[in-house]
N, C-alpha and C. Protein backbone atom coordinates (compact mmCIF):
# COMPACT_ATOMS: atom_id res chain seq x y z
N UNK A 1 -62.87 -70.77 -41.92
CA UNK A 1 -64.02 -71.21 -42.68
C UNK A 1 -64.28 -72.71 -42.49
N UNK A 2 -63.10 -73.75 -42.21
CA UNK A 2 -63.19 -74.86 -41.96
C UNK A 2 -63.94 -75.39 -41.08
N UNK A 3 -63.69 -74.15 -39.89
CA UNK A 3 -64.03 -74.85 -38.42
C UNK A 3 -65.83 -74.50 -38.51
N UNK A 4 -66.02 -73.64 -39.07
CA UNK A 4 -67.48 -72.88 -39.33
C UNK A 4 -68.20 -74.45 -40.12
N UNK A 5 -67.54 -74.83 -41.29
CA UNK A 5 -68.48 -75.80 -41.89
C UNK A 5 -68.53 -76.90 -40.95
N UNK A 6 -67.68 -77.06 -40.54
CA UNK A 6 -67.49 -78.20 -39.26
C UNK A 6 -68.66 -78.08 -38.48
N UNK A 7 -68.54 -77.26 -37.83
CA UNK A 7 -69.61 -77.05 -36.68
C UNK A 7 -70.81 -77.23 -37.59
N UNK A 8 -71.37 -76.52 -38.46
CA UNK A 8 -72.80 -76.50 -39.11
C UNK A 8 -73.09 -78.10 -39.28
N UNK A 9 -71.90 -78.80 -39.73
CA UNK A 9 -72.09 -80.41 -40.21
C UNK A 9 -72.51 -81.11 -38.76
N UNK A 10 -71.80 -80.76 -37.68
CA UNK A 10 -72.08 -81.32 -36.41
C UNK A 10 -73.46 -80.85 -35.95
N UNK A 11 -74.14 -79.48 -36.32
CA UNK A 11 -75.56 -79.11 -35.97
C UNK A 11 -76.28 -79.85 -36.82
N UNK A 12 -76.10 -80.15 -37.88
CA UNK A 12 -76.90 -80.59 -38.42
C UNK A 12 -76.97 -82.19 -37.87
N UNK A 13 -76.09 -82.86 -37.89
CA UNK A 13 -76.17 -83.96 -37.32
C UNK A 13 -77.04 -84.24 -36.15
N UNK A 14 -76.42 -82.95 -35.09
CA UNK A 14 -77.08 -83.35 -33.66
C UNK A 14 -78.65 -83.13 -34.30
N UNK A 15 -79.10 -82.63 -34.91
CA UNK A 15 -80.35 -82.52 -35.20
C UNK A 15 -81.31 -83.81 -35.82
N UNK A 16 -80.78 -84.90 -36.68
CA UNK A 16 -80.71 -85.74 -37.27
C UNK A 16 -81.25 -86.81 -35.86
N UNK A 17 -79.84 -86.75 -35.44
CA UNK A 17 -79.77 -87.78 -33.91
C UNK A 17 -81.12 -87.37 -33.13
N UNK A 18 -81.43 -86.07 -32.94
CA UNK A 18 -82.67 -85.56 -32.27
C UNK A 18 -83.60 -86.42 -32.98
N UNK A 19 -83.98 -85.98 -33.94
CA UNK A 19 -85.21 -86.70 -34.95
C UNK A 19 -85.12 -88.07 -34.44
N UNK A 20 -84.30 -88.55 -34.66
CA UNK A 20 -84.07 -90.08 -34.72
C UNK A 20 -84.93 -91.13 -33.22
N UNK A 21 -83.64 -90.12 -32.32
CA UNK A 21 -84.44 -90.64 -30.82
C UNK A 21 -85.65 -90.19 -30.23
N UNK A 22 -86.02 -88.51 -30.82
CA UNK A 22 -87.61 -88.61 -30.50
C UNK A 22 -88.75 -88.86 -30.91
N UNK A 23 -87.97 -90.06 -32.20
CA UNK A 23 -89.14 -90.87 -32.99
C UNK A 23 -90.02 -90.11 -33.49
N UNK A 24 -89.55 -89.13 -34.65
CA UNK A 24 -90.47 -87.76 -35.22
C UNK A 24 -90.43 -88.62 -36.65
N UNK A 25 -91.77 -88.36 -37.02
CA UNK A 25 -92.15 -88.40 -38.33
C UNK A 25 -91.70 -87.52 -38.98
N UNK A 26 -91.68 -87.50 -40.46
CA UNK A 26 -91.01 -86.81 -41.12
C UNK A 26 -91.97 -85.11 -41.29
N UNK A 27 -93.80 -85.39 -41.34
CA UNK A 27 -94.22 -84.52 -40.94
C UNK A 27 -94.33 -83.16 -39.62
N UNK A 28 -93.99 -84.34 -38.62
CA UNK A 28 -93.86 -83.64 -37.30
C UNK A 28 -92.11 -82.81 -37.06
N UNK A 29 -91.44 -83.62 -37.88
CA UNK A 29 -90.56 -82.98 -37.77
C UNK A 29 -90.08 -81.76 -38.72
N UNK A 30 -90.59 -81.83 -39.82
CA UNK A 30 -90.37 -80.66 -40.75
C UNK A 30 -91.53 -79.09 -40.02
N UNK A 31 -92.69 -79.52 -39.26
CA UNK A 31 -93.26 -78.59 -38.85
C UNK A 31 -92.75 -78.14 -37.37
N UNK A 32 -91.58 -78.87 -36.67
CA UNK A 32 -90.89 -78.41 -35.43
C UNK A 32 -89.81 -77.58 -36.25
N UNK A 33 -89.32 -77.88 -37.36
CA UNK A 33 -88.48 -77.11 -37.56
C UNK A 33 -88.86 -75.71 -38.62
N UNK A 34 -90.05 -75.62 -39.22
CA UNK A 34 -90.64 -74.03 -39.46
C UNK A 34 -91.01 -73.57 -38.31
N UNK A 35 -91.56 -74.00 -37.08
CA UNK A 35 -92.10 -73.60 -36.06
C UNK A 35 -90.71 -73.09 -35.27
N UNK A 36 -89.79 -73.63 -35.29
CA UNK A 36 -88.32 -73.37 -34.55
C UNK A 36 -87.52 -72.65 -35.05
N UNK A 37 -87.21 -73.08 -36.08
CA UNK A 37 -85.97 -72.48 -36.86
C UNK A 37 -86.48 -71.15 -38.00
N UNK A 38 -87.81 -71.37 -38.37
CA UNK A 38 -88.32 -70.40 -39.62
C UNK A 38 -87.82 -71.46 -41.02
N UNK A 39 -87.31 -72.36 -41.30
CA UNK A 39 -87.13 -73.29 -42.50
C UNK A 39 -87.55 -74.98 -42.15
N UNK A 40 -87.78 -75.39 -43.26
CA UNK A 40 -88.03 -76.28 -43.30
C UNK A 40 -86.85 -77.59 -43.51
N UNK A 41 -85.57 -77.06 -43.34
CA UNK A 41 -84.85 -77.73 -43.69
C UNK A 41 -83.56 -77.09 -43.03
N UNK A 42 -82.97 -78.20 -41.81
CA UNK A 42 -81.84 -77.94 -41.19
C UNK A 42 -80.50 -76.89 -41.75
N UNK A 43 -80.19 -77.62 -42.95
CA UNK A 43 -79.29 -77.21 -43.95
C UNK A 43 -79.83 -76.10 -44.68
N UNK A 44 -80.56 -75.43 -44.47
CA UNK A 44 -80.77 -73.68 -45.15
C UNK A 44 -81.10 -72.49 -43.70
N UNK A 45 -80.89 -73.45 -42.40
CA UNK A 45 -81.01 -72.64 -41.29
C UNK A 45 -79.66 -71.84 -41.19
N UNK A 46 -79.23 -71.00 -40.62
CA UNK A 46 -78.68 -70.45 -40.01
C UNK A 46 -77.74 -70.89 -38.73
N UNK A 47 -76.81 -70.50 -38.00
CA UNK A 47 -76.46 -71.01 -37.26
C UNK A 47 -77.26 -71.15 -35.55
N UNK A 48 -77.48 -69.79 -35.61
CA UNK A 48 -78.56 -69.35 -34.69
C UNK A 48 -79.85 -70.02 -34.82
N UNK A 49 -80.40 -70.46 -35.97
CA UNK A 49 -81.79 -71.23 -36.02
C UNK A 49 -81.26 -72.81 -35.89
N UNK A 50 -80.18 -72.96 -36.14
CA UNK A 50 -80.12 -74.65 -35.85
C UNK A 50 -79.75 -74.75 -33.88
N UNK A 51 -79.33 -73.51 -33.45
CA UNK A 51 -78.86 -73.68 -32.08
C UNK A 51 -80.36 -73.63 -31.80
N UNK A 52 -81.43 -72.84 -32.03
CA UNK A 52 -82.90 -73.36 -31.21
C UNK A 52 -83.34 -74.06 -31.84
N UNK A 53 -83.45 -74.87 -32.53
CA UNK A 53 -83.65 -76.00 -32.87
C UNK A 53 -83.72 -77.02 -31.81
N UNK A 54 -82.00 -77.33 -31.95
CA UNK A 54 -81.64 -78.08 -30.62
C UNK A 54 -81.98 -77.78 -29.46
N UNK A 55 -82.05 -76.28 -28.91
CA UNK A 55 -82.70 -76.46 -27.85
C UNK A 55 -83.73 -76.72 -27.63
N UNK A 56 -85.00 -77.04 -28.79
CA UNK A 56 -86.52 -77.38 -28.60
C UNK A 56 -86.25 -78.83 -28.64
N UNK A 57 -85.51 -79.55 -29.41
CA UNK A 57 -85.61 -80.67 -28.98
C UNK A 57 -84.77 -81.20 -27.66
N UNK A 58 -83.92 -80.38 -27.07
CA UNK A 58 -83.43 -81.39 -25.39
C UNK A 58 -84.76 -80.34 -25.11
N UNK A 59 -85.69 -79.96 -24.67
CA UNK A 59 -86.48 -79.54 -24.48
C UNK A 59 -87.85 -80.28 -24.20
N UNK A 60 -87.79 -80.74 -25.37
CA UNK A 60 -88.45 -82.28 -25.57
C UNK A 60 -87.95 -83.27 -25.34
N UNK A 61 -86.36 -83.54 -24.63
CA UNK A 61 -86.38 -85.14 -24.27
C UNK A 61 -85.04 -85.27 -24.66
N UNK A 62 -84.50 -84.91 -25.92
CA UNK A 62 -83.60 -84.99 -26.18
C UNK A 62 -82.12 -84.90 -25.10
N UNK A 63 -81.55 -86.53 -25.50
CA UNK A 63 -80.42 -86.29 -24.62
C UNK A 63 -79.06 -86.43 -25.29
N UNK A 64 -78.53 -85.74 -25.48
CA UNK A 64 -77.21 -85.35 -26.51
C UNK A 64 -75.81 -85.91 -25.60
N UNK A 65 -75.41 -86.98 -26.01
CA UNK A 65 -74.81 -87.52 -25.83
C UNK A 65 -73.07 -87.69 -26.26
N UNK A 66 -72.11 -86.47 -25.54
CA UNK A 66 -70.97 -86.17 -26.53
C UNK A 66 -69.69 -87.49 -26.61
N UNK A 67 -69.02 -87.19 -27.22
CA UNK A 67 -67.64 -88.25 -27.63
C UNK A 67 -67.42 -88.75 -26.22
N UNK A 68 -67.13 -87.42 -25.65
CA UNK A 68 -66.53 -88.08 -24.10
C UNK A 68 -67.43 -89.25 -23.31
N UNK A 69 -68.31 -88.80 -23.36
CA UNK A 69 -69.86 -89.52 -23.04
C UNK A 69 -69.43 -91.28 -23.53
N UNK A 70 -69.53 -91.18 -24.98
CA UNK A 70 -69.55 -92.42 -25.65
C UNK A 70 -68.60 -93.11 -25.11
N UNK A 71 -66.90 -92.18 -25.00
CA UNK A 71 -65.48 -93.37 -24.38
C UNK A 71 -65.94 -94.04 -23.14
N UNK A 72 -66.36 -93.07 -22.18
CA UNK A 72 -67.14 -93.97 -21.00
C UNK A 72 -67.71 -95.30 -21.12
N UNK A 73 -68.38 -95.39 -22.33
CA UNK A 73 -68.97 -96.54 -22.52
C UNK A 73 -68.58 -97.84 -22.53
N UNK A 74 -67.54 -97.51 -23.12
CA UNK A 74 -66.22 -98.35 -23.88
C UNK A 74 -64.96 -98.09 -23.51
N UNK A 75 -64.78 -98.39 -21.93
CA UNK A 75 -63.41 -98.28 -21.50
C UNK A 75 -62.36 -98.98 -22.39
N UNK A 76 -61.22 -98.97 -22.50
CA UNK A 76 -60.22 -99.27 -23.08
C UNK A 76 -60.39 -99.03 -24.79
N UNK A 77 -61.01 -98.58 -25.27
CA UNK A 77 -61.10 -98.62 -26.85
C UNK A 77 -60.11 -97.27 -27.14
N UNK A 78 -59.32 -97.75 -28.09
CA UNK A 78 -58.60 -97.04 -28.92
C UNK A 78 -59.14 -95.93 -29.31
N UNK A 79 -58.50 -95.04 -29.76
CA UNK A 79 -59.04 -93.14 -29.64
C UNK A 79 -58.90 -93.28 -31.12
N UNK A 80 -58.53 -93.57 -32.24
CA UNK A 80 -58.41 -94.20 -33.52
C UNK A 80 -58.94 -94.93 -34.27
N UNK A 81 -60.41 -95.40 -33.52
CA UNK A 81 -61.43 -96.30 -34.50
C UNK A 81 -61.40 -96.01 -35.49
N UNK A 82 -62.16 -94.62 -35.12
CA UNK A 82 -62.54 -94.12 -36.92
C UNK A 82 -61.32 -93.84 -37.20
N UNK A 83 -60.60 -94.13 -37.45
CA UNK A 83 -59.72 -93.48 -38.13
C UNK A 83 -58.96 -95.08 -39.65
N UNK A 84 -58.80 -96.00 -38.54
CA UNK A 84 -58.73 -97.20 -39.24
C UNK A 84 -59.61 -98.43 -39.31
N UNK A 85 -59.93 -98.59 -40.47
CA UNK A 85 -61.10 -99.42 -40.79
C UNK A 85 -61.04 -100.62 -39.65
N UNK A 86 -60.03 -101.54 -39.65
CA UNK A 86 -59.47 -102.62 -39.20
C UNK A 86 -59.52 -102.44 -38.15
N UNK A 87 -59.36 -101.49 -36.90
CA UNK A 87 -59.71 -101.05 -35.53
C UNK A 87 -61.10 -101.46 -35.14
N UNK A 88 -62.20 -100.76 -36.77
CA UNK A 88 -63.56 -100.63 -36.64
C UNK A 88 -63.93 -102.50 -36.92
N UNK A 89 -63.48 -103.22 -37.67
CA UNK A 89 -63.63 -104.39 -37.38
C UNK A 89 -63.54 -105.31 -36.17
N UNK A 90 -62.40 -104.76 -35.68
CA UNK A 90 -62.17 -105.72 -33.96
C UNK A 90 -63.30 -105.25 -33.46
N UNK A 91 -63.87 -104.05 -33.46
CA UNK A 91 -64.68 -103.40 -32.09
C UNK A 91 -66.32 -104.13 -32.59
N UNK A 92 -66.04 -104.61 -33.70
CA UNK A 92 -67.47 -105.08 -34.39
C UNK A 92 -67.48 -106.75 -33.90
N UNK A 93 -66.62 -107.00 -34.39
CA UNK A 93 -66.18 -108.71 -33.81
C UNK A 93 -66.12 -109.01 -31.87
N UNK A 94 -65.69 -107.60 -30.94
CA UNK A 94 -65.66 -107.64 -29.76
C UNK A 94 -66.98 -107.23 -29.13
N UNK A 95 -67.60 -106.88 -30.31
CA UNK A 95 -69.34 -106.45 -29.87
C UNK A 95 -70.32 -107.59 -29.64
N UNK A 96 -69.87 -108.07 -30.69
CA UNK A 96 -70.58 -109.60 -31.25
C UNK A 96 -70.48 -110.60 -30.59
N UNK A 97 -69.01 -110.49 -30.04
CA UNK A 97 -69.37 -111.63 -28.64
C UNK A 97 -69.08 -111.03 -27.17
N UNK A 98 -69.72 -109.95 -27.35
CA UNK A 98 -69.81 -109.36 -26.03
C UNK A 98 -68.71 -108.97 -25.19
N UNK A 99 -67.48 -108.76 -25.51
CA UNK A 99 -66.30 -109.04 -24.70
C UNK A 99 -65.83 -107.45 -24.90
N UNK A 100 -65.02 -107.07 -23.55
CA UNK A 100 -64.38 -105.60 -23.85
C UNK A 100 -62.85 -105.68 -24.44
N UNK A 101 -62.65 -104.27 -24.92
CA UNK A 101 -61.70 -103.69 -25.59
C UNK A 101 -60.10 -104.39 -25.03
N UNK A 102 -60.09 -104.60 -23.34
CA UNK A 102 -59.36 -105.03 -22.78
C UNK A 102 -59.09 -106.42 -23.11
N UNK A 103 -60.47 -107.71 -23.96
CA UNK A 103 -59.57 -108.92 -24.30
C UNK A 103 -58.86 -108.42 -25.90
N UNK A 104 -59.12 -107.45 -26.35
CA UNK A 104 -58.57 -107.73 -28.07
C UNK A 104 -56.95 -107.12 -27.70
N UNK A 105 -57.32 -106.18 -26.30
CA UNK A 105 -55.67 -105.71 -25.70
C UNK A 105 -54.66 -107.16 -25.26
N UNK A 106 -55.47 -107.86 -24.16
CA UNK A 106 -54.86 -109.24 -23.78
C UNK A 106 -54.16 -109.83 -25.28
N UNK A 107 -55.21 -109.84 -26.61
CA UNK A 107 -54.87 -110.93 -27.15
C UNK A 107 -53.69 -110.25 -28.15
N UNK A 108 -53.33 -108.96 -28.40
CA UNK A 108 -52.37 -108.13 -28.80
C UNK A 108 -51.09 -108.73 -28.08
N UNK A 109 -51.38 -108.42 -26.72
CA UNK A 109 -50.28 -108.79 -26.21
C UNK A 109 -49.68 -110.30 -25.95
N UNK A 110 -50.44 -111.24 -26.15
CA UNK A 110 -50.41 -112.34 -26.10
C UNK A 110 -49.85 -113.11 -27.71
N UNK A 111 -50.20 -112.78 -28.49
CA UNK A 111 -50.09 -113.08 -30.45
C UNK A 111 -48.60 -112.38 -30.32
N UNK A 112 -48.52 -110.80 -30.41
CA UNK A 112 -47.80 -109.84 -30.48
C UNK A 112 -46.43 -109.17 -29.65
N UNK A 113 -46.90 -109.37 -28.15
CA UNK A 113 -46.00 -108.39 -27.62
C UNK A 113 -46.14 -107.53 -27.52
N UNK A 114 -47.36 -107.05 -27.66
CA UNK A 114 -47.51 -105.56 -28.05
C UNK A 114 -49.00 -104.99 -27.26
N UNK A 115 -48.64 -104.24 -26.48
CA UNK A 115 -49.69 -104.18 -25.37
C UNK A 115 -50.78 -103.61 -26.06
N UNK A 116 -50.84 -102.52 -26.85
CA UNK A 116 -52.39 -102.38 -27.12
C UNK A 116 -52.48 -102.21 -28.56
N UNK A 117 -53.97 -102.48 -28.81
CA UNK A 117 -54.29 -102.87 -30.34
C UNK A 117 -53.97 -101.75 -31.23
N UNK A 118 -54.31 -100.55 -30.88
CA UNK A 118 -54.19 -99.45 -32.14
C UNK A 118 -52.06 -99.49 -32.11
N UNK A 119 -51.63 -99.86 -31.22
CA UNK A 119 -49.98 -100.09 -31.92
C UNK A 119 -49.49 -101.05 -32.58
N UNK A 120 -50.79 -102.02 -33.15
CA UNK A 120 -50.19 -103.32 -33.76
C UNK A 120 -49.89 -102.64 -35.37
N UNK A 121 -49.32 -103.02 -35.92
CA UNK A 121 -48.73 -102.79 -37.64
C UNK A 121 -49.78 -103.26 -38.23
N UNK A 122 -50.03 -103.33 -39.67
CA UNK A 122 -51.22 -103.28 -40.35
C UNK A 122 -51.39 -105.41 -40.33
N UNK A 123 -49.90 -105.86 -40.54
CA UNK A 123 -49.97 -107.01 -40.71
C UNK A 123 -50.21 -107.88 -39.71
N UNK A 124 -50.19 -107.38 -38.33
CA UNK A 124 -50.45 -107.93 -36.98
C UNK A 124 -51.78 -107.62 -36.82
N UNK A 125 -52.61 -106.39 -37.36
CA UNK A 125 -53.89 -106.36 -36.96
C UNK A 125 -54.95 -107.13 -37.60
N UNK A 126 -55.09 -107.67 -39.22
CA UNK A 126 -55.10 -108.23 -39.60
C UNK A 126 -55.25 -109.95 -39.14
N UNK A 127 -53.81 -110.24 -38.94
CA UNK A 127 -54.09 -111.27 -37.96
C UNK A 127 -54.84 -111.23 -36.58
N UNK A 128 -55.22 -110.06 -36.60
CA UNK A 128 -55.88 -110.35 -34.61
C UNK A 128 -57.00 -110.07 -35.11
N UNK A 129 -57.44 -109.94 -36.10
CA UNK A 129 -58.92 -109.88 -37.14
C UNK A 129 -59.08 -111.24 -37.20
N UNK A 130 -58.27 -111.96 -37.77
CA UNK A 130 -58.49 -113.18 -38.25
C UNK A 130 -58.88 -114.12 -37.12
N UNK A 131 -58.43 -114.36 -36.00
CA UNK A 131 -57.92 -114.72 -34.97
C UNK A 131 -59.33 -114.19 -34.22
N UNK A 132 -60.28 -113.48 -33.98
CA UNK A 132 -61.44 -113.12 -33.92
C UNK A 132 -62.25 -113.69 -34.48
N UNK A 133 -62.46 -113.59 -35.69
CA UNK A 133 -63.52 -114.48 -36.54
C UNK A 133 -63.16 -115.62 -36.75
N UNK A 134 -62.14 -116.24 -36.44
CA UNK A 134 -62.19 -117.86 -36.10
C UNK A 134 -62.57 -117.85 -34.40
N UNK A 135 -62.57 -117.30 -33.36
CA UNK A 135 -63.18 -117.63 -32.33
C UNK A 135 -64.87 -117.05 -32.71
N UNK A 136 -64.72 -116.79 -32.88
CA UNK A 136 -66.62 -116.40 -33.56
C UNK A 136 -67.09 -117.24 -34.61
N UNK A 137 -66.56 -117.84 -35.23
CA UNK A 137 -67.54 -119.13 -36.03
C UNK A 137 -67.01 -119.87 -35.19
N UNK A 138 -66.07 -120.50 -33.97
CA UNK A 138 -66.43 -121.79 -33.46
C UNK A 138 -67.56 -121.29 -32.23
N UNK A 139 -67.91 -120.47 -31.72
CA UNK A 139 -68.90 -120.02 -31.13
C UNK A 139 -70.13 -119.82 -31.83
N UNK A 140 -70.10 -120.35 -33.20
CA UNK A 140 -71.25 -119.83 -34.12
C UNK A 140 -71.71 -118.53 -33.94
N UNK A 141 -71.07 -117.37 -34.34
CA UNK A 141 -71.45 -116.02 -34.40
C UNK A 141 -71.55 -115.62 -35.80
């Protein structure tokens, strides 16, 4: 039953993300989805009406973009963002000044000893937080 609500939460999402990137009004999009699904509302579809759903919108343009997709993006990033807030801070601070996953690894290992960031302890990550946002206000970020 878990994996069932799971999935519906992920259809519904990808559907959301659809809306989002094919810049649908809230009118145009409530009438793609009586026209698609038979409801007006993702969350009272069915599983089968949210799967054509999605397929009317990659249909329309839509390009669904999975996890694996995203790591590509972001070589070296920890598989554990979401998981710890403080992960999600470095990757916000390494965004901000443009730099990849590989300097917050350098600077782990450099502070630490410790080759990559998601193995630093809560009190080492912290500091490589800190240690970030002091190179980002002397860069004025």
């Amino acid at each position: 039953m878990a994996a069932e609500s799971d999935l519906r939460q992920q259809q519904i999402v990808r559907i959301h993300v659809a809306k989002k990137q094919l810049g649908l009004d809230e009118e145009t999009y409530r009438s793609l989805l009586l026209r698609t699904g038979g409801e007006a509302s993702s969350a009272k579809m069915t599983m089968a009406q949210r799967n054509a759903v999605i397929a009317e919108f990659v249909r329309l343009g839509f390009k669904d973009v999975d996890r694996q997709e995203r790591r590509k993006r972001y070589p070296g990033r920890p598989a554990s963002t979401d998981q710890v807030p403080m992960l999600g801070k470095v990757e916000a601070l390494l965004t901000g000044a443009k730099r990849p996953w590989s300097y917050a690894h350098a600077m782990a290992d450099h502070m630490f000893k410790v080759a990559r960031v998601q193995w630093l302890n809560h009190d080492q990550l912290h500091r490589l937080v800190a240690a970030l946002q002091t190179d980002a206000s002397r860069k004025g970020r």
